[in-house]
Protein backbone atom coordinates (compact mmCIF):
# COMPACT_ATOMS: atom_id res chain seq x y z
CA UNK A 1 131.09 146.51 138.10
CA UNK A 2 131.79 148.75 134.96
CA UNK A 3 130.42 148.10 131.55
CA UNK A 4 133.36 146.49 130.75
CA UNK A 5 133.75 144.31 132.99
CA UNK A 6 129.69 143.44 132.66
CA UNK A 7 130.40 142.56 129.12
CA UNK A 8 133.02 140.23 129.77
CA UNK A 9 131.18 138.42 132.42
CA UNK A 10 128.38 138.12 130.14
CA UNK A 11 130.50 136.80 127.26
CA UNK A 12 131.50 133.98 129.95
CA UNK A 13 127.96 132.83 130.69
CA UNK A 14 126.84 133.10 127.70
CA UNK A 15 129.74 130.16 126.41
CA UNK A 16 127.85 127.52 128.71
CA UNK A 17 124.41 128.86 128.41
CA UNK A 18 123.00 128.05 125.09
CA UNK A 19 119.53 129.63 125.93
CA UNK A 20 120.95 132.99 127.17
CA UNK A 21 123.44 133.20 123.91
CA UNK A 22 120.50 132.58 121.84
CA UNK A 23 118.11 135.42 123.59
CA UNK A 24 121.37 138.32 122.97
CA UNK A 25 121.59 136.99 119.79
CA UNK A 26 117.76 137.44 118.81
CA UNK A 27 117.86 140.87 120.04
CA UNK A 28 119.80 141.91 116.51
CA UNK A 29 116.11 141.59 114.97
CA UNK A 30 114.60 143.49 117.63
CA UNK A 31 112.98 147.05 117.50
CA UNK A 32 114.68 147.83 120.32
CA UNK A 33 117.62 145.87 120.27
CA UNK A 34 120.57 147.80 122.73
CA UNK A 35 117.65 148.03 125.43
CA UNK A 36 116.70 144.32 124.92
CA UNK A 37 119.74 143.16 125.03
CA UNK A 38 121.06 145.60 128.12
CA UNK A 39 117.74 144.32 130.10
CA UNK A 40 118.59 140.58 129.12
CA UNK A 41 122.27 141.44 130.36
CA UNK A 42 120.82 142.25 133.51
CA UNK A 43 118.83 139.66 134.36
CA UNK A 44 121.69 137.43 134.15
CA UNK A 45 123.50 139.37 136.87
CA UNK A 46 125.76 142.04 134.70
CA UNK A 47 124.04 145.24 135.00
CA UNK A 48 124.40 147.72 132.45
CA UNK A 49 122.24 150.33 130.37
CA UNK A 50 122.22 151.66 126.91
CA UNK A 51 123.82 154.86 127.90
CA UNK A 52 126.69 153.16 129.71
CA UNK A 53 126.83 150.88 126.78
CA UNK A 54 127.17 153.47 124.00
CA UNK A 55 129.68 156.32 126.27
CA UNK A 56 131.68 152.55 126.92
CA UNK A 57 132.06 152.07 122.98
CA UNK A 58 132.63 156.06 122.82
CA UNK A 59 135.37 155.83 125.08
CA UNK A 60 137.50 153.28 123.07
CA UNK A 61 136.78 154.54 120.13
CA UNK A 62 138.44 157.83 121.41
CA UNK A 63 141.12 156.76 123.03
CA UNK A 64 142.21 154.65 119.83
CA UNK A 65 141.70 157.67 117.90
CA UNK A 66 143.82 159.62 120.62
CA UNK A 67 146.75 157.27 120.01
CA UNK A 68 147.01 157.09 116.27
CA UNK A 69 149.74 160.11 115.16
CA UNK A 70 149.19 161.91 118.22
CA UNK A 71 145.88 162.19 117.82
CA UNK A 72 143.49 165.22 117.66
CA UNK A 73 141.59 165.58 114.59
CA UNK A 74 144.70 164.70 112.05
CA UNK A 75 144.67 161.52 113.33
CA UNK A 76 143.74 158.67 110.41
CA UNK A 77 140.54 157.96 109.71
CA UNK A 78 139.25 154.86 111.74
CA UNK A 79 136.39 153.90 110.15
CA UNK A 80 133.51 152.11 112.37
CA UNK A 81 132.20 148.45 112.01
């Protein structure tokens, strides 16, 4: 299972399970919050780390930029939320 699909498995369960939406949710206040929440993610069955996380966001990001005008580095600025 890719990150991808990980996430979207985890955006499922965590519609019906109030307690596991609320535990990603608290991880925004943590110290450590892409580790919490990729351990969390795990334990409820979609495996993922913080380095597949980030290179998964990476990888969108690019290939958005890629497609705007051709691409390469005259693309439009996309600016990051």
């Amino acid at each position: 299972m890719d990150v991808g699909e990980a996430l979207e498995k985890l955006m499922i369960l965590a519609k019906t399970d109030g307690p596991l939406k609320e535990r990603l949710l608290n991880t925004r206040d943590s110290d450590r919050p892409l580790s919490d929440f990729c351990s969390i993610a795990t334990e409820a069955g979609c495996p993922m780390n913080v380095m597949d996380l980030i290179e998964h966001g990476e990888n969108d990001y690019a290939a958005i930029k890629r497609s705007t005008n051709g691409g390469g580095e005259n693309s439009p600025l996309l600016e990051r939320v």
